[in-house]
Each structure stands twice: as C-alpha cells, then as structure tokens.
N, C-alpha and C. Protein backbone atom coordinates (compact mmCIF):
# COMPACT_ATOMS: atom_id res chain seq x y z
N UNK A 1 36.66 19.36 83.10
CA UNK A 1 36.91 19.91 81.79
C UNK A 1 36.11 21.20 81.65
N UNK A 2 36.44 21.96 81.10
CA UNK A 2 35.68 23.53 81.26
C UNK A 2 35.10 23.60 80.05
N UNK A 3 34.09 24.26 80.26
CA UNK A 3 32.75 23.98 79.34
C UNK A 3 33.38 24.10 77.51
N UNK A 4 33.90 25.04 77.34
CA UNK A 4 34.56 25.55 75.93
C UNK A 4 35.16 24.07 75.31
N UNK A 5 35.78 23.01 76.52
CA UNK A 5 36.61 22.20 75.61
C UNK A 5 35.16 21.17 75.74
N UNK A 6 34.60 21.00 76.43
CA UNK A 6 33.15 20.23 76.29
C UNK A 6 32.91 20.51 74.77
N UNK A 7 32.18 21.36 74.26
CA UNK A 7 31.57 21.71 73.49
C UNK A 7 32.56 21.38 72.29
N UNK A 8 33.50 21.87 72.23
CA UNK A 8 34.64 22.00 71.16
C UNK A 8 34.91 19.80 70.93
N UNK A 9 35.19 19.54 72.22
CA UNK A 9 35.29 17.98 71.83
C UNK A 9 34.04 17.79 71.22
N UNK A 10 32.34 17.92 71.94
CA UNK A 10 31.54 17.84 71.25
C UNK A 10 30.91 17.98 69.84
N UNK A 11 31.57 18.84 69.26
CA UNK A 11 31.45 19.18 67.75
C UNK A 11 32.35 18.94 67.09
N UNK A 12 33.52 18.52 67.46
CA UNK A 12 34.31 17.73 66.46
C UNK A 12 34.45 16.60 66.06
N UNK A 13 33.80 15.63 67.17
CA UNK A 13 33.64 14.24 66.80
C UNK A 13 32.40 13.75 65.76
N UNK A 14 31.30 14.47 65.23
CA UNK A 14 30.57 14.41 64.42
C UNK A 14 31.02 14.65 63.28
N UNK A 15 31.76 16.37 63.55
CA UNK A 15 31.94 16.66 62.15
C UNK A 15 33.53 16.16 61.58
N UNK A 16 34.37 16.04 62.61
CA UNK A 16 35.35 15.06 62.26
C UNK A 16 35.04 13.54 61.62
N UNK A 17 34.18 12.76 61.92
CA UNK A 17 33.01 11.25 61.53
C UNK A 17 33.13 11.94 60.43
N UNK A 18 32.04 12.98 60.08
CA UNK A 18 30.98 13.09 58.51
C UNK A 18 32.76 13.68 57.19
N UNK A 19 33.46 14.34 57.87
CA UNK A 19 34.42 14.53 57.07
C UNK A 19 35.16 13.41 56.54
N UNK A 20 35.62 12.78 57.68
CA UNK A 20 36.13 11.06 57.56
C UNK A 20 35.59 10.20 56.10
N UNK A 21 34.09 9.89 56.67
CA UNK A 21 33.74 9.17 55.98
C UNK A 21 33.53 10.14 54.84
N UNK A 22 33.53 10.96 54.67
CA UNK A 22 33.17 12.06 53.33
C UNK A 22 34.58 11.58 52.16
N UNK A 23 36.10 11.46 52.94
CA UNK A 23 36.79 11.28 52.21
C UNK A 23 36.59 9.90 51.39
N UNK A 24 36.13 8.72 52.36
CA UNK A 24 36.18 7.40 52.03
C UNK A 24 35.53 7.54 51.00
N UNK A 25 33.79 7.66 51.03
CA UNK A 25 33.17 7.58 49.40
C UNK A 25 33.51 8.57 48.51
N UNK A 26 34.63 9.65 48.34
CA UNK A 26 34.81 11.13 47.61
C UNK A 26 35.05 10.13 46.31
N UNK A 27 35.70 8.89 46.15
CA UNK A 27 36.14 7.91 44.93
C UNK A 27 34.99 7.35 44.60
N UNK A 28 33.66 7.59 45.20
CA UNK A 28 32.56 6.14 44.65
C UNK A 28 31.01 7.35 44.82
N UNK A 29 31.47 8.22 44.39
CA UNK A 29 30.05 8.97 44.46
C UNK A 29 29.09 9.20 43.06
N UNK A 30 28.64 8.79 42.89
CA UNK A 30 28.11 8.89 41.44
C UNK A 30 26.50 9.47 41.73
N UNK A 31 26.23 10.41 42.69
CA UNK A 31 24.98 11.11 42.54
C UNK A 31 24.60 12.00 41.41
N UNK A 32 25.61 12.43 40.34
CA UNK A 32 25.46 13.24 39.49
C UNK A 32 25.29 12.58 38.16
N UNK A 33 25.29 11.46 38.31
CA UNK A 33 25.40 10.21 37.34
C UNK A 33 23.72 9.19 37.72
N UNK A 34 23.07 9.78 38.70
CA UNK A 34 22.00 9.18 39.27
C UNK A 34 20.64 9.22 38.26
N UNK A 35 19.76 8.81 37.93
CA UNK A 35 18.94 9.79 37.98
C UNK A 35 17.76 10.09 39.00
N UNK A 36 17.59 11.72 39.45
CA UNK A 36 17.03 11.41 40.88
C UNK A 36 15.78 11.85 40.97
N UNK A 37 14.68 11.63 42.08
CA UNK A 37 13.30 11.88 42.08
C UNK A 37 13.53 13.54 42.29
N UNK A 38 11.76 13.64 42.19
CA UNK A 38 11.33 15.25 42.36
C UNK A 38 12.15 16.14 43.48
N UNK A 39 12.58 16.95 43.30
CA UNK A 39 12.93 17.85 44.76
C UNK A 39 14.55 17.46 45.14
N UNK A 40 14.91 16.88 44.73
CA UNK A 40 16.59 16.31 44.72
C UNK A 40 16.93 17.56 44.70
N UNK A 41 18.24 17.60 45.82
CA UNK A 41 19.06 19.35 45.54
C UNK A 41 20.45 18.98 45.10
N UNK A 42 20.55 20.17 44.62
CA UNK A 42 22.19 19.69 43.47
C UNK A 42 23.06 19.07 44.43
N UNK A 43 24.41 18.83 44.47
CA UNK A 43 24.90 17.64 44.97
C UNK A 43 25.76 18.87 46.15
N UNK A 44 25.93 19.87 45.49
CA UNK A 44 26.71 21.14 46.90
C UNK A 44 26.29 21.07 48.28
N UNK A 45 24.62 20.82 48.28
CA UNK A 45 24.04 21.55 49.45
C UNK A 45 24.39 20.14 50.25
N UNK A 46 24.30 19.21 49.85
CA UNK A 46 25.11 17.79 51.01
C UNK A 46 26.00 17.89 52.46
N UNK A 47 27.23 18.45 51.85
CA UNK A 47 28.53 18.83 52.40
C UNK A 47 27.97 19.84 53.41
N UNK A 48 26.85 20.98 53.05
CA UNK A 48 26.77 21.86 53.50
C UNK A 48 25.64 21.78 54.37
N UNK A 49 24.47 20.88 54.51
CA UNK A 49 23.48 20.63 55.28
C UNK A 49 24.01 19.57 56.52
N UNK A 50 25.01 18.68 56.14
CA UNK A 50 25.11 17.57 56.97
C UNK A 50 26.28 18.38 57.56
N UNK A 51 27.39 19.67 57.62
CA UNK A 51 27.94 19.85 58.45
C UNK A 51 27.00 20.81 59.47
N UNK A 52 26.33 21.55 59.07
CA UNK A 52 25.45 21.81 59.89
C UNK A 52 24.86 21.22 60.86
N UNK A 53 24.22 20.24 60.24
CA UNK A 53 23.46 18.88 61.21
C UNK A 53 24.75 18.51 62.35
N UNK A 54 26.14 17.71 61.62
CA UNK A 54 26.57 17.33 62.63
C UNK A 54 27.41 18.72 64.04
N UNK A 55 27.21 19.54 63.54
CA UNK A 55 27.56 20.56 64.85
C UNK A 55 26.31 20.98 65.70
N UNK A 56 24.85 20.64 65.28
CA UNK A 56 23.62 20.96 65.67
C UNK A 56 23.87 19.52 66.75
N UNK A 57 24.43 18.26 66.38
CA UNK A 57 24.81 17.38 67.03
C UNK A 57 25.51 17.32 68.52
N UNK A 58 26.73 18.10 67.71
CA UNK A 58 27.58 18.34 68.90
C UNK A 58 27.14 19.39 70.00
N UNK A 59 26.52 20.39 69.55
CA UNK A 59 25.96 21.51 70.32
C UNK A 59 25.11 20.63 71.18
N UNK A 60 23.99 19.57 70.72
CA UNK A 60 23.11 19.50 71.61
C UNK A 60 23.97 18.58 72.91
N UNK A 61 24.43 17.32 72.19
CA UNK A 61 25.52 16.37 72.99
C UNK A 61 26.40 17.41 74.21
N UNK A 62 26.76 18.52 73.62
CA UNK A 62 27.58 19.48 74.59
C UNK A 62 26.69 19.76 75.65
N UNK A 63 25.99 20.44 75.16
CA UNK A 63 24.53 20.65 75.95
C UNK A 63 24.52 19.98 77.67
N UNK A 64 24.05 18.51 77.17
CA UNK A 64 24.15 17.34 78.35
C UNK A 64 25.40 17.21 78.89
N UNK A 65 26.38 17.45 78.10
CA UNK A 65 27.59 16.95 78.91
C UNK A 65 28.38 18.19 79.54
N UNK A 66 27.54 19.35 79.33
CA UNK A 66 28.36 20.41 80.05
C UNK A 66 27.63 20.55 81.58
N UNK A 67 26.46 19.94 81.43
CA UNK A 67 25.13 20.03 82.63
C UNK A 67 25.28 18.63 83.41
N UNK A 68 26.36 18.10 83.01
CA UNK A 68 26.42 16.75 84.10
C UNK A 68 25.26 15.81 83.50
N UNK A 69 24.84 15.51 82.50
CA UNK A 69 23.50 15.20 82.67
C UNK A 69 23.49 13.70 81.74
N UNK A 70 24.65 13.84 80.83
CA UNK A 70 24.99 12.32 80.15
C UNK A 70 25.31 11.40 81.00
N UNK A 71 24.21 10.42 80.93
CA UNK A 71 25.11 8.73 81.39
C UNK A 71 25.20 7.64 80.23
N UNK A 72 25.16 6.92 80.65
CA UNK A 72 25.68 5.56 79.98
C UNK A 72 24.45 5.38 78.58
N UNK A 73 23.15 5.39 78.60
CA UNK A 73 22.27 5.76 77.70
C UNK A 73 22.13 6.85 76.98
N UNK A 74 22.40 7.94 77.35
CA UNK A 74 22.68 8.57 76.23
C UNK A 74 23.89 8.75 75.53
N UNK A 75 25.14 7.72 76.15
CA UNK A 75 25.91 7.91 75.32
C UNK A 75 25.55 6.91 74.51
N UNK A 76 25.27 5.52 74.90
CA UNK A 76 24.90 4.85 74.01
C UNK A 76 23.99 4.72 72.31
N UNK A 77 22.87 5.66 72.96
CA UNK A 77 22.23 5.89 71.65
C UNK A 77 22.99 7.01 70.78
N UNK A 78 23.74 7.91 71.24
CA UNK A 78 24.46 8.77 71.07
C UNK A 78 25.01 8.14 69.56
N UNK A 79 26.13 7.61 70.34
CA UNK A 79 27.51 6.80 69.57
C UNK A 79 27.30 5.98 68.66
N UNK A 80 25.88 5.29 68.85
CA UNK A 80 25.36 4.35 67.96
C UNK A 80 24.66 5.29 66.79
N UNK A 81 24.06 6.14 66.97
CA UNK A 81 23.15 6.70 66.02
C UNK A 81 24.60 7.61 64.62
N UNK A 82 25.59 7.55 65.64
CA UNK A 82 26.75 8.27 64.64
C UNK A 82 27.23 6.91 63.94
N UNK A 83 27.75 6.62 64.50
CA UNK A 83 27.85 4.89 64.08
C UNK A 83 27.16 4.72 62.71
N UNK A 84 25.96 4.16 62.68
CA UNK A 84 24.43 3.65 61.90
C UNK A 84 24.81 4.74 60.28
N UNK A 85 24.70 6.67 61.20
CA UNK A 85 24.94 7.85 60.03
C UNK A 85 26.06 7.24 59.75
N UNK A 86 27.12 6.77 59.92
CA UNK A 86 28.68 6.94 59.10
C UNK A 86 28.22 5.57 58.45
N UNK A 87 27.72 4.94 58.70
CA UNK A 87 28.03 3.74 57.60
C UNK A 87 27.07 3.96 56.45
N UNK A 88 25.98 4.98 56.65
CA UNK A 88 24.71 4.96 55.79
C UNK A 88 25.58 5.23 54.32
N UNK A 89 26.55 6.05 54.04
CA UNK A 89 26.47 6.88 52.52
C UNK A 89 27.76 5.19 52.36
N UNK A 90 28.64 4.81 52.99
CA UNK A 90 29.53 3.98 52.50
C UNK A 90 28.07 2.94 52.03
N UNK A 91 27.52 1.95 52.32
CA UNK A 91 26.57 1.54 51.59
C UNK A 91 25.29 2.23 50.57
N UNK A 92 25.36 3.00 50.94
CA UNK A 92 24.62 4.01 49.44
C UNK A 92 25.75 4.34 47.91
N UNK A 93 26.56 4.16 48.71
CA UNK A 93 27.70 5.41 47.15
C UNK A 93 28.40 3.98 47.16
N UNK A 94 29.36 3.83 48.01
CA UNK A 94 30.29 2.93 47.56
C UNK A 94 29.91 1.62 47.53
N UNK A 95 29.27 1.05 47.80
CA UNK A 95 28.56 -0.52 47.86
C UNK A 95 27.18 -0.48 46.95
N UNK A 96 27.17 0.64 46.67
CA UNK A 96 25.77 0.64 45.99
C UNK A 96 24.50 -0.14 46.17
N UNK A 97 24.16 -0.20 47.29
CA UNK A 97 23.10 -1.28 48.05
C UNK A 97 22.20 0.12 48.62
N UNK A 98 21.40 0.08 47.42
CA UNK A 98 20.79 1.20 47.24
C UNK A 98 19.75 1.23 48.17
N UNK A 99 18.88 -0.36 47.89
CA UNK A 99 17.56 -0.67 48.93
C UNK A 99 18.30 -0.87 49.88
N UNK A 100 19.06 -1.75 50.39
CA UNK A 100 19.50 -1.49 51.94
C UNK A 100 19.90 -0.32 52.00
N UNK A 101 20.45 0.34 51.79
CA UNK A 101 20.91 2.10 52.40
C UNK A 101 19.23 2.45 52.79
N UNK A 102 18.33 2.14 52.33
CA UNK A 102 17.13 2.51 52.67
C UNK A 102 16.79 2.25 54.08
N UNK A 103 16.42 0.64 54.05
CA UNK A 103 16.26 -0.02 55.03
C UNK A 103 17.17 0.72 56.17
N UNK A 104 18.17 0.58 55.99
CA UNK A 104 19.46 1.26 57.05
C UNK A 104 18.88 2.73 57.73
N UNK A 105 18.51 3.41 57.00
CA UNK A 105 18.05 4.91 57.33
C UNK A 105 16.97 5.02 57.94
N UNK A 106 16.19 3.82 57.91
CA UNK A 106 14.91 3.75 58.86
C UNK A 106 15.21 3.19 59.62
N UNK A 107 16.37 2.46 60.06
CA UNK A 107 17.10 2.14 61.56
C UNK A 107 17.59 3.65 62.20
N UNK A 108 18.13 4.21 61.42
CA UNK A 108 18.51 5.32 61.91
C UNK A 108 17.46 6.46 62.14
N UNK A 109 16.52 6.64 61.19
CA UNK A 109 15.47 7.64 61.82
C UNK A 109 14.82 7.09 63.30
N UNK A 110 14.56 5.53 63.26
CA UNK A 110 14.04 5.12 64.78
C UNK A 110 15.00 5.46 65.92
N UNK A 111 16.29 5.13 65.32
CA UNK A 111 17.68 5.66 66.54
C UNK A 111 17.51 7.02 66.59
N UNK A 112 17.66 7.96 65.73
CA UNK A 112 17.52 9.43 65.99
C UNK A 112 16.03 9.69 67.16
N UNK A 113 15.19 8.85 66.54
CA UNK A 113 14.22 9.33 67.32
C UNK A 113 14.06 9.26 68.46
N UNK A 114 14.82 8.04 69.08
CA UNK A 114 14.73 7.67 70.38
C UNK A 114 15.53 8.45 70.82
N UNK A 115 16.70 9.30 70.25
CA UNK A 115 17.90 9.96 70.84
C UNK A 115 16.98 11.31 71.24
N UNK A 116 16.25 11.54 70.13
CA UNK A 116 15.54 13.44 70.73
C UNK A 116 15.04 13.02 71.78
N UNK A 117 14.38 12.04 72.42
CA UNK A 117 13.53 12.12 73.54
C UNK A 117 14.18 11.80 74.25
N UNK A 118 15.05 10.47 74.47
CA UNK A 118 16.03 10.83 75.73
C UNK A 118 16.71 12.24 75.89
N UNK A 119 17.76 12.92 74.81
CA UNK A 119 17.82 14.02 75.07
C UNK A 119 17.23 15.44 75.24
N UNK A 120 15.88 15.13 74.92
CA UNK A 120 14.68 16.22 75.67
C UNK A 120 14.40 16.24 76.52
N UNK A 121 14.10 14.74 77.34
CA UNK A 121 13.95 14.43 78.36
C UNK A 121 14.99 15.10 79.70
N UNK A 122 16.02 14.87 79.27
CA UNK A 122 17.31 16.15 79.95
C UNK A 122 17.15 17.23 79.87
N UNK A 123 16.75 17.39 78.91
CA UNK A 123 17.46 19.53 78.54
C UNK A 123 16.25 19.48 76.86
N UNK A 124 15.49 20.33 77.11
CA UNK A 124 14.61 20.56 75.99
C UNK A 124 14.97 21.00 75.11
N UNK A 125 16.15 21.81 75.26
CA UNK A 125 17.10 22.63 74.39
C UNK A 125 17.64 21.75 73.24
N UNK A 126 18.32 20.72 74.07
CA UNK A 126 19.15 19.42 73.63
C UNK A 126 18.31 18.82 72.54
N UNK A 127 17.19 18.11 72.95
CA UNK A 127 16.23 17.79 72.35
C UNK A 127 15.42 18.49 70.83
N UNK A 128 15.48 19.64 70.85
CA UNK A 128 15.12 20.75 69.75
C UNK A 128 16.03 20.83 68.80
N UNK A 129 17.28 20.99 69.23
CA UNK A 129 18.28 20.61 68.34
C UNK A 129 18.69 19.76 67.35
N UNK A 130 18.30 18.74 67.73
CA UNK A 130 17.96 17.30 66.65
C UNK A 130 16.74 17.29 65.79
N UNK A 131 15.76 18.10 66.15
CA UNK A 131 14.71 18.39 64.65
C UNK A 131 14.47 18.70 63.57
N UNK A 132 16.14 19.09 63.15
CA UNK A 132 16.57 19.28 61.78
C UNK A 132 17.06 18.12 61.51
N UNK A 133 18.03 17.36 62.14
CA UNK A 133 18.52 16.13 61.61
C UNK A 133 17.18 15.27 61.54
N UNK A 134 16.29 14.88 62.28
CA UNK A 134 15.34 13.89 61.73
C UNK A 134 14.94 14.52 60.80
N UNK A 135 14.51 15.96 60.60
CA UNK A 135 13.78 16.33 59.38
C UNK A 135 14.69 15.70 57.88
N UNK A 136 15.84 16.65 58.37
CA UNK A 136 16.66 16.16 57.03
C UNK A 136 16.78 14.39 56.89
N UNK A 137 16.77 14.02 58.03
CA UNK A 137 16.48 11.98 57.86
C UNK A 137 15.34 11.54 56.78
N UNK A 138 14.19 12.50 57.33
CA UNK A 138 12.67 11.98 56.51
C UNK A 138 13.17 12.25 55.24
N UNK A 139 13.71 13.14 54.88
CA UNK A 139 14.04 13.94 53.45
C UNK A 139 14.91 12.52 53.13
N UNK A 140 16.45 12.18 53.54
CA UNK A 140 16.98 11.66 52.90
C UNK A 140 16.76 10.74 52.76
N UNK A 141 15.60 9.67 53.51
CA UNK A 141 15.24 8.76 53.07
C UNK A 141 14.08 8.74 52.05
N UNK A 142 13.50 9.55 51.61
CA UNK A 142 12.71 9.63 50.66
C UNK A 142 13.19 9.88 48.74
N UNK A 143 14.51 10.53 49.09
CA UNK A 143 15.60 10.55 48.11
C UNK A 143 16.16 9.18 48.10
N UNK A 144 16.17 8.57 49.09
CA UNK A 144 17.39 7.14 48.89
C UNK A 144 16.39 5.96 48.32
N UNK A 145 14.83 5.75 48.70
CA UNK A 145 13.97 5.25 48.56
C UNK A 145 13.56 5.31 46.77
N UNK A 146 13.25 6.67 46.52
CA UNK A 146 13.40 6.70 44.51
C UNK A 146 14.49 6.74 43.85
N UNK A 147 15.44 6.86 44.64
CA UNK A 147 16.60 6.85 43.81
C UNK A 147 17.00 5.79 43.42
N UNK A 148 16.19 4.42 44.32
CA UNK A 148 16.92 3.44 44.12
C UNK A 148 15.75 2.83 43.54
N UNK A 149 14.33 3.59 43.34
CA UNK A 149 13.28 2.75 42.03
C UNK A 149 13.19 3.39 40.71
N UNK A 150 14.19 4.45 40.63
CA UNK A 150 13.93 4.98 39.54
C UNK A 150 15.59 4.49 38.57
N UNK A 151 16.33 3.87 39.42
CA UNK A 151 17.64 3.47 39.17
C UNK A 151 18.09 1.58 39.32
N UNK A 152 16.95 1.11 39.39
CA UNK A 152 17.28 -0.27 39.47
C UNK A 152 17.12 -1.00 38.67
C-alpha cells in the first residue's frame, strides 16, 4: 500500500469513529443545560479539539504503519483505546452515567498511556503525537469528574 493511502486510511478511521459516534449522542447532548466547573470551554471548541486529536491519532498510527513497525500490540492497544474513546461520550450524554463516564476515562487515560510508550518505543515521533490527547484526557476528565458533583 503506498504511503499516502497508509496515512489517509489512518486518519479516517478515528475521525470517521469521533464523527459516527458524534451523530449518535447529537439527540442526547445536554452540556449547555449542565452546570459546569471552572475553566469549562463553550460547547464549539469539542468538535474542534477532538477532530484534531483524532487525526494527531491517525498521523501517529500512520507513522508505524508506513515504517513496517505495527504488530499485533500495537494494534491492539490501538483499537481498544478507540474503542474505550467511542463509548466514553455515549455514556456521558446519552446514558447519563455521569460517575461512570468518569471511572471509564481513567481506563482510558491508563490505555492512552500505555499506547504513547509502546508507540514511542517505535518511532518517538509517533509517541509525541499523543501528548495532546492525554493532555486533553487529564482535562476531560477533570470536567467529567465536577460535572457530575456539581450536577448530581
């Protein structure tokens, strides 16, 4: 496969996921109806940070898989850690399981985390790439955490 469609499959399967599930909760979102802790950003920058994230995704995933360098473990934590992200907002918005969406996101910051170091461990590049998504992880779990003590 020549590197262009690497990359191109690589970034569409994230941001194809985050669009997906974007449509599913678009009927059950009531963040504007919340009331939310300190530092909360209006509800725009969402759409617009997490498509970022998931092509920072695909870029790095491309990364390994244009260098021969993915096997069976990093797809695994890979697929799973998209997995874990797509179900996080359907139990936050639409199930409204506010404390578990919590709990859930600290499965996923430990999965993200283990994913930067296997994929650093390959390609440092790869690895660097994902330090916005955990950042933005710490963030959104600190939003999902008061949102759901200042709302229960």
């Amino acid at each position: 496969m020549s590197t262009f469609k690497i990359y191109l499959k690589s970034i569409l399967i994230p941001v194809l996921i985050g669009g997906f599930i974007g449509i599913i909760i678009s009927g059950s979102m009531d963040y504007n109806l919340l009331e939310k802790p300190f530092l909360s950003p209006p509800s725009i920058l969402f759409p617009i940070v997490w498509t970022i994230l998931y092509i920072l995704m695909g870029v790095s995933y491309g990364i390994l898989d244009s260098k021969s360098l993915v096997d069976s473990e990093i797809n695994f934590i890979y697929y799973l850690q998209l997995l874990v992200n797509a179900l996080w907002p359907i139990f936050f918005f639409t199930l409204k399981w506010r404390l578990f969406s919590f709990i859930w996101i600290l499965l996923l910051i430990l999965l993200v985390l283990y994913m930067i170091i296997k994929f650093y461990n390959k390609n440092k590049t790869s690895g660097l790439l994902q330090i916005p998504y955990i950042l933005w992880l710490l963030f959104a779990s600190y939003l999902n955490l008061f949102t759901y003590l200042l709302n229960k």
